[in-house]
Protein backbone atom coordinates (compact mmCIF):
# COMPACT_ATOMS: atom_id res chain seq x y z
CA UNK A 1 65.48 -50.20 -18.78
CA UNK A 2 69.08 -50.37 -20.45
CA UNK A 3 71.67 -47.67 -19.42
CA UNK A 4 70.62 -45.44 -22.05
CA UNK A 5 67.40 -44.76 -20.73
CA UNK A 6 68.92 -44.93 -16.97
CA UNK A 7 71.33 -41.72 -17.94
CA UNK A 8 68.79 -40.15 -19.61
CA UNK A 9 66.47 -39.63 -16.54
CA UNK A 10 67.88 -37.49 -13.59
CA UNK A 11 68.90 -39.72 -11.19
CA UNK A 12 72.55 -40.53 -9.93
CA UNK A 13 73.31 -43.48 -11.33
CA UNK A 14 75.41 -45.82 -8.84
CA UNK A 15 77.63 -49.10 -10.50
CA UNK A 16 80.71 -51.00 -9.99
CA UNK A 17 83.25 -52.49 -12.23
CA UNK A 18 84.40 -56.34 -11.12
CA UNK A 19 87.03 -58.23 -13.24
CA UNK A 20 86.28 -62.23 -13.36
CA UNK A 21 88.61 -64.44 -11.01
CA UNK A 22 91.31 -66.22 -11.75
CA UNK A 23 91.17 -68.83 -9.34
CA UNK A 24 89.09 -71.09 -7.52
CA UNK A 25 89.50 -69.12 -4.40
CA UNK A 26 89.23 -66.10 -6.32
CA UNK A 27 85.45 -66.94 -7.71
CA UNK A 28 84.70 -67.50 -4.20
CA UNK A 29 85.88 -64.09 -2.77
CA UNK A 30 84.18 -62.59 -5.91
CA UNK A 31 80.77 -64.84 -5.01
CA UNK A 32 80.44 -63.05 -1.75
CA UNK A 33 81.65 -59.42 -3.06
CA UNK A 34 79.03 -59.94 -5.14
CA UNK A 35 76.27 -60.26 -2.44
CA UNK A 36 77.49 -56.86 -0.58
CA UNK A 37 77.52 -55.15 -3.20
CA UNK A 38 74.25 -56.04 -4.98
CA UNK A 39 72.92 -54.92 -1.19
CA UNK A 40 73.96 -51.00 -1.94
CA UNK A 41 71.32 -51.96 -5.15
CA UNK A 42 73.31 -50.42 -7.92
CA UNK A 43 71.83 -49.07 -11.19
CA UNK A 44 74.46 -51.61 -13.38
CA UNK A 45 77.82 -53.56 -12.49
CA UNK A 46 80.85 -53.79 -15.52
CA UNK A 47 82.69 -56.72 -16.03
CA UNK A 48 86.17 -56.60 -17.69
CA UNK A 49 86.93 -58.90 -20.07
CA UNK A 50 90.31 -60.31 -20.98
CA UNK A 51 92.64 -59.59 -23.67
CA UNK A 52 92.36 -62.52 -26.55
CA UNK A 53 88.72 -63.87 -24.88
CA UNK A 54 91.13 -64.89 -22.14
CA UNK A 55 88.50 -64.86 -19.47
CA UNK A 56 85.56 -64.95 -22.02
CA UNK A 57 84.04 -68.25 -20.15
CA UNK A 58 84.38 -66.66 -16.56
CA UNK A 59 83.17 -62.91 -17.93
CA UNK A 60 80.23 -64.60 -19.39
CA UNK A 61 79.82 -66.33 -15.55
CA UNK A 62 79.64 -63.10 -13.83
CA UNK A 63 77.26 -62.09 -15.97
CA UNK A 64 74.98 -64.57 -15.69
CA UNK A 65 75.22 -64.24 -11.63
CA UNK A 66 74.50 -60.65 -11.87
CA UNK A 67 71.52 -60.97 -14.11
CA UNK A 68 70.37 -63.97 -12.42
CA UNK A 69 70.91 -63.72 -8.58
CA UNK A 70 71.13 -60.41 -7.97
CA UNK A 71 68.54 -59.39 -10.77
CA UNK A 72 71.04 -56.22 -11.61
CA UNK A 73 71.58 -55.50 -15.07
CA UNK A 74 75.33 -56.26 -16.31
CA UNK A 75 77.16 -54.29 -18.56
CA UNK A 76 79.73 -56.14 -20.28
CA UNK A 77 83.23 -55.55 -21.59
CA UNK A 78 83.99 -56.05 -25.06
CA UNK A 79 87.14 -55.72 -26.87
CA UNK A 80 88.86 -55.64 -30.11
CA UNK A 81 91.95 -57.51 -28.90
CA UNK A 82 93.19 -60.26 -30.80
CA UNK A 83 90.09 -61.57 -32.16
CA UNK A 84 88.45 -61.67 -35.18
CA UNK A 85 85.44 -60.37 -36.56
CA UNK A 86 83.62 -63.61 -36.74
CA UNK A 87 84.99 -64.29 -32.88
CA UNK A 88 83.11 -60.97 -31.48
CA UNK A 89 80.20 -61.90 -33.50
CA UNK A 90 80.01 -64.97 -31.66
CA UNK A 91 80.48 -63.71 -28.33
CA UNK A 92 78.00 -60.64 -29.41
CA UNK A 93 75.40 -63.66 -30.10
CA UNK A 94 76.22 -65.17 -26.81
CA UNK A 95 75.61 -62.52 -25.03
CA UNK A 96 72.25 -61.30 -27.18
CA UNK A 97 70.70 -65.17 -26.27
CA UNK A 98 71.08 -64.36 -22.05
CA UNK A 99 69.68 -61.53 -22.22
CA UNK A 100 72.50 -59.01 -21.89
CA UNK A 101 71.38 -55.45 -23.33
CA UNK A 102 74.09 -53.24 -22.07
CA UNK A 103 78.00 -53.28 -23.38
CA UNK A 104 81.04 -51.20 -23.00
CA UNK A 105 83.07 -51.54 -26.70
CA UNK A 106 86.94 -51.15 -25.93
CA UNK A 107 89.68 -51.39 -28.50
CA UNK A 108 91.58 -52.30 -25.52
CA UNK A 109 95.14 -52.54 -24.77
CA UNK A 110 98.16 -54.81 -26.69
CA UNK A 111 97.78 -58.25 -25.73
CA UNK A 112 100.38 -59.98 -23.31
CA UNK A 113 103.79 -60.27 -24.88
CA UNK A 114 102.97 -57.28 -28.00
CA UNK A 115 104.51 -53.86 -27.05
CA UNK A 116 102.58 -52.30 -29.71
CA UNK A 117 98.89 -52.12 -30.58
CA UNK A 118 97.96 -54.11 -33.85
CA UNK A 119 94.58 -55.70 -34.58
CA UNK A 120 93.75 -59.47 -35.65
CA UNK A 121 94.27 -59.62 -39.42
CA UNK A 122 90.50 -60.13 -40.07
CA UNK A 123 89.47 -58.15 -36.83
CA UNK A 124 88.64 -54.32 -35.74
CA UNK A 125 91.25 -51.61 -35.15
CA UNK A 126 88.79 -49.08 -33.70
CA UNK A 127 85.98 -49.15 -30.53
CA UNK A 128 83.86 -47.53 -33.14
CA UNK A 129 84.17 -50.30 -35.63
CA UNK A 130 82.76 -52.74 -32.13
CA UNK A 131 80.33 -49.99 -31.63
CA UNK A 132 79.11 -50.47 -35.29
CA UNK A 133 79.40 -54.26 -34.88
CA UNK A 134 77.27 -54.49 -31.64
CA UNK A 135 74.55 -52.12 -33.38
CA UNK A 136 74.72 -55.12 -36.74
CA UNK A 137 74.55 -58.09 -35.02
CA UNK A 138 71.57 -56.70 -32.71
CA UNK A 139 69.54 -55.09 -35.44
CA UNK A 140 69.84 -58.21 -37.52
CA UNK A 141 68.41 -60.20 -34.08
CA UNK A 142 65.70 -57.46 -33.63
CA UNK A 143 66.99 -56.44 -30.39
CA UNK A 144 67.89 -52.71 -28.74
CA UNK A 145 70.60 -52.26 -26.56
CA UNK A 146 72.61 -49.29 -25.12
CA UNK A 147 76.32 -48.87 -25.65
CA UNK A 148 79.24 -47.36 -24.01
CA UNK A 149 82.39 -46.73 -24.31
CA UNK A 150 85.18 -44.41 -22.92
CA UNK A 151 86.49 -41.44 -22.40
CA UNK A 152 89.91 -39.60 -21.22
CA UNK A 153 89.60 -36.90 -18.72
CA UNK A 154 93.52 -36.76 -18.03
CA UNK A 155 94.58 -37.06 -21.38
CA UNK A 156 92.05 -34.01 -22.28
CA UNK A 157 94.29 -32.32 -20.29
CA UNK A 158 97.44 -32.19 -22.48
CA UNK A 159 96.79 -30.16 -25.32
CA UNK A 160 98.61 -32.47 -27.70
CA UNK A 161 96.02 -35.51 -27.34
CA UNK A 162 92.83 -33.26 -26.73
CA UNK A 163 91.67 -32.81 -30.28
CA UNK A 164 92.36 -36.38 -31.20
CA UNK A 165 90.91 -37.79 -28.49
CA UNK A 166 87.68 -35.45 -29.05
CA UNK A 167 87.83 -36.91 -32.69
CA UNK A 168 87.99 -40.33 -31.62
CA UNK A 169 84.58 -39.74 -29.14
CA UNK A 170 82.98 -38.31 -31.56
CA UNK A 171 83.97 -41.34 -34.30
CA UNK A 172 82.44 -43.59 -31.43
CA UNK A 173 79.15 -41.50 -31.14
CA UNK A 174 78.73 -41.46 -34.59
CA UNK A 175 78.72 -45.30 -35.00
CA UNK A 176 75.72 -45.45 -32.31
CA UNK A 177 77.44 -45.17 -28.98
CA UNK A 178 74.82 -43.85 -26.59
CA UNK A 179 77.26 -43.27 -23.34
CA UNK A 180 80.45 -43.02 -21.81
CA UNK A 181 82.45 -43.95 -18.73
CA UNK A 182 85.75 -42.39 -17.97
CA UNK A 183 89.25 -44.33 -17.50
CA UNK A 184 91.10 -43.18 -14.22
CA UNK A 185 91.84 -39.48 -13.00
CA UNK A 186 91.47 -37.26 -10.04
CA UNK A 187 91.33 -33.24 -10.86
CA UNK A 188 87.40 -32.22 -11.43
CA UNK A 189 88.57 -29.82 -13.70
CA UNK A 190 89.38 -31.87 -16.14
CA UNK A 191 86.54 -33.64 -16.17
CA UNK A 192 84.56 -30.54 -16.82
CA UNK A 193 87.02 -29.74 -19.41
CA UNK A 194 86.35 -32.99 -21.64
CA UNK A 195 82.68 -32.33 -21.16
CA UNK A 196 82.49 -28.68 -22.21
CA UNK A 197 84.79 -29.61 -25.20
CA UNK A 198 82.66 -32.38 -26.26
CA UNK A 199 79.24 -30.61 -25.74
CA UNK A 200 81.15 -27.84 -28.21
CA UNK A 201 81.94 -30.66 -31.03
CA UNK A 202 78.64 -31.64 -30.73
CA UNK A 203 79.08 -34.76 -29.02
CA UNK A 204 76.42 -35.21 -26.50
CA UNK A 205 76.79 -38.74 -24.90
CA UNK A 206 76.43 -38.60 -21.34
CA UNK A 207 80.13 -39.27 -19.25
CA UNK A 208 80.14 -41.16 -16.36
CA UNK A 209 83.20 -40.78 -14.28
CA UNK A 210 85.40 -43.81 -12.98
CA UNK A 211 86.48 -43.16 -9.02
CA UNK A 212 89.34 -45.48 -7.69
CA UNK A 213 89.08 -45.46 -4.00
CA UNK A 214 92.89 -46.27 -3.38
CA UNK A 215 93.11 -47.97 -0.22
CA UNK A 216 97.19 -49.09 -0.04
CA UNK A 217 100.45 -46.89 -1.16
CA UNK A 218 101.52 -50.37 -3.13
CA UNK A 219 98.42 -50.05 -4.78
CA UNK A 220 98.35 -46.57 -5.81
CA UNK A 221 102.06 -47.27 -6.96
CA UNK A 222 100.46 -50.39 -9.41
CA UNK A 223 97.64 -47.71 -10.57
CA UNK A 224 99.90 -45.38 -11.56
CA UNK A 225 102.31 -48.05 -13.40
CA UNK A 226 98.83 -49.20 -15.17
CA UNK A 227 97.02 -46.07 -16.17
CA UNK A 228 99.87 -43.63 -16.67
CA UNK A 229 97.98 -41.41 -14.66
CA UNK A 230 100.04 -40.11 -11.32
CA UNK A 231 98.21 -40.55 -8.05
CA UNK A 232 97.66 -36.59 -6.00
CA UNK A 233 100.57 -36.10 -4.02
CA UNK A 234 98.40 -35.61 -0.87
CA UNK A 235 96.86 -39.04 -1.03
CA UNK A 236 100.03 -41.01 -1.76
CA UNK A 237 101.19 -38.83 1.13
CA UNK A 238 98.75 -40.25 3.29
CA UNK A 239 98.70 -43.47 2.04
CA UNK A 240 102.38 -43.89 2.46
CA UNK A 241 102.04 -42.53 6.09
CA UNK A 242 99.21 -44.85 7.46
CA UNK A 243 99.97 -46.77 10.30
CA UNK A 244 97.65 -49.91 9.35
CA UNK A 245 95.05 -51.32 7.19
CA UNK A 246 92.06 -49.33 8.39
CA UNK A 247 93.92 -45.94 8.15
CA UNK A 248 95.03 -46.30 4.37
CA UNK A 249 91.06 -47.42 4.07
CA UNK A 250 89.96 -44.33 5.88
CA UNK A 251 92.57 -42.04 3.66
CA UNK A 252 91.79 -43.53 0.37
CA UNK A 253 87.51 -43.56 0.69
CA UNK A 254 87.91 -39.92 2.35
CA UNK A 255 89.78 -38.90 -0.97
CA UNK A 256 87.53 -40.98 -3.46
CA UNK A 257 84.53 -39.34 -1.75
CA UNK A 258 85.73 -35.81 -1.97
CA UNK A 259 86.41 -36.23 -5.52
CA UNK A 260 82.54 -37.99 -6.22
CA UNK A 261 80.97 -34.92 -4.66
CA UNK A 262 82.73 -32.50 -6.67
CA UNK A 263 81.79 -34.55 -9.64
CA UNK A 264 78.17 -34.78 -9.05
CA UNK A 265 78.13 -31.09 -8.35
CA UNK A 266 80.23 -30.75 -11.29
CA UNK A 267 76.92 -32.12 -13.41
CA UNK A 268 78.45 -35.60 -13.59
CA UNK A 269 75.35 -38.31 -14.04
CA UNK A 270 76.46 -41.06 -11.90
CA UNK A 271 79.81 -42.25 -9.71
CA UNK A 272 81.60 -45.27 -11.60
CA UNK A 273 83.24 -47.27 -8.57
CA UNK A 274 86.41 -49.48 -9.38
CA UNK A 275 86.20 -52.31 -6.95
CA UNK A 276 89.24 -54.79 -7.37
CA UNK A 277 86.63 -57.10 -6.67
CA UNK A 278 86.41 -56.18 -3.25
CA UNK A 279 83.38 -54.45 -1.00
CA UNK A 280 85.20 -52.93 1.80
CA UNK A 281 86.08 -49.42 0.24
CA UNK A 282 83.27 -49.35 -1.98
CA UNK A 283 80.76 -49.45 0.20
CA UNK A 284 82.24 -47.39 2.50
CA UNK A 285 82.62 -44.76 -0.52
CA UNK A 286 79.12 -44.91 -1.07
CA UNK A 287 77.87 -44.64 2.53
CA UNK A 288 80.05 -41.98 2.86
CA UNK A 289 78.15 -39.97 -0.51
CA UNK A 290 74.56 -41.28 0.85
CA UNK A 291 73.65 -43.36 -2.80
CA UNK A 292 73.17 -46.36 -1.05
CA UNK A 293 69.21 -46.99 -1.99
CA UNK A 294 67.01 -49.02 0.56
C-alpha cells in the first residue's frame, strides 16, 4: 500500500522524518534510533536528502534499512538542487530497482555557498517539474507510486505569499502529486486556513502536518534561524527556564502534543514527527497522543 492509498483510508497516519548521518558514530546512533522507532510501527519514515546528491549514497542506505529490517515503507527525499535532469533520472531509477514506491519532490533550498536559488543549467527549477519527472521515469518502467510534496501553513498566513503559494500547490497537483506534508509551524489556525483555501482552488491533496517537538532553547533558537518561522513565546519561555535535560523534554513533547491533538481534531490525516534522528521526544510525543500501534 503506498501513501496514497494510506491517506486515503481513515486512519491516523503516524511517520517520522530522519536525515542520513554524517559520521561513523552518527550511522550508529541513527542504527539504534532506528530500532525504537520502527517499535511505535509507523505508517512511513522520510529521509532527507542532501543538497547536490551530497548524502545520495547514505540516503539511499537508510532506505534500504527501513525497507529491509524494519519492513516499513520509506519515503524518500528528492530534490532539484544542483543536479541535472539526467542525474535525478538516475537516482529516480535507483530508487525504482529497490523497490521504493513513495517520494517527497522538493525544489529545495540554494546549495552551500549560493545565496540565491538558481537551478543546474540542464536541471528543474520547479517541485512540479520533479513531480512530472518521477510520474515519466515510473510510467516508462511500468510502475505506480505515490508522491508528495509540501506545503506552507505559516507562510499562508501572510497575505502577500498566500495566493502564490496556493498557485504553486496547485502547479504541483496538477503534475500528479497525490499528497502533502507541511514544513514547520505551530498556530492550528493556520493550518486550517491553507486547507480551506486549497479545498476552495480545487486542490484536494491530502496535508499532513510536520510537528517539531523542541526539546532545548538552543535548539528552538537553530529552528527558528532555519525555517524563518518564530518559535511561541510560551515554549521558548519554558524552554529557556528549564532547570535540566528532562524538563526542556517534558516542556517541548507537552507543547508538540497539544498542538497534534488540535490538528487531528482540526481534520488533519496523520502527525508528521521531526526526529533529529533521535527517539527520546518522539516517542514520548506519541505515547503521550496514544498512536503508538501494538
Amino acid at each position: 500500500m503506498t501513501i496514497r492509498d494510506l491517506l486515503a483510508t481513515e486512519h491516523t497516519t503516524l511517520s517520522y522524518e530522519l536525515f542520513p548521518p554524517r559520521t561513523p558514530a552518527a550511522e550508529e546512533s541513527l542504527k539504534d534510533t532506528m530500532e525504537v522507532l520502527a517499535s511505535t510501527r509507523p505508517d512511513f519514515v522520510s529521509i532527507t536528502y542532501g543538497a547536490s546528491g551530497s548524502t545520495r549514497s547514505t540516503s539511499r542506505g537508510v532506505v534500504q534499512r527501513l525497507a529491509e529490517a524494519h519492513t516499513i515503507p520509506p519515503l524518500a527525499h528528492l530534490t532539484c538542487v544542483d543536479q541535472s535532469r539526467a542525474d535525478l533520472v538516475a537516482v529516480i531509477e535507483e530508487y525504482l530497482g529497490e523497490g521504493v514506491s513513495d517520494f517527497l519532490a522538493l525544489r529545495g533550498d540554494p546549495a552551500k555557498g549560493q545565496t540565491n536559488w538558481s537551478p543546474h543549467p540542464d536541471g528543474l527549477q520547479y517541485a512540479s517539474e520533479l513531480v512530472a519527472l518521477l510520474r515519466e521515469v515510473a510510467a516508462a518502467h511500468g510502475l505506480d507510486i505515490s508522491i508528495g510534496v509540501t506545503a506552507f501553513p505559516a507562510q499562508h498566513a501572510f497575505e502577500q505569499w498566500r495566493q502564490q503559494g496556493l498557485d504553486v500547490l496547485r502547479a504541483k497537483q496538477d503534475a500528479g502529486a497525490d499528497f502533502a506534508i507541511t514544513q514547520v509551524f505551530y498556530e492550528v489556525p493556520h493550518y486550517e486556513a491553507l486547507v480551506r483555501d486549497a479545498a476552495a482552488e480545487g486542490i484536494g491533496l491530502p496535508i499532513v502536518p510536520e510537528v517539531m517537538p523542541l526539546v532545548s532553547a538552543r535548539r528552538a533558537y537553530r529552528a527558528a534561524e532555519l525555517t524563518g518561522v518564530p518559535t511561541p513565546g510560551e515554549l521558548l519561555g519554558a524552554l529557556e527556564a528549564a532547570e535540566d535535560d528532562a524538563t526542556a523534554l517534558a516542556a517541548g513533547v507537552d507543547h508538540a502534543a497539544r498542538l497534534s491533538r488540535d490538528l487531528i481534531d482540526a481534520g488533519a490525516p496523520g502527525i508528521h514527527i521531526i526526529t533529529f534522528n533521535r527517539p527520546e521526544a518522539a516517542c514520548a510525543l506519541v505515547d503521550a497522543l496514544g498512536l503508538r500501534q501494538s
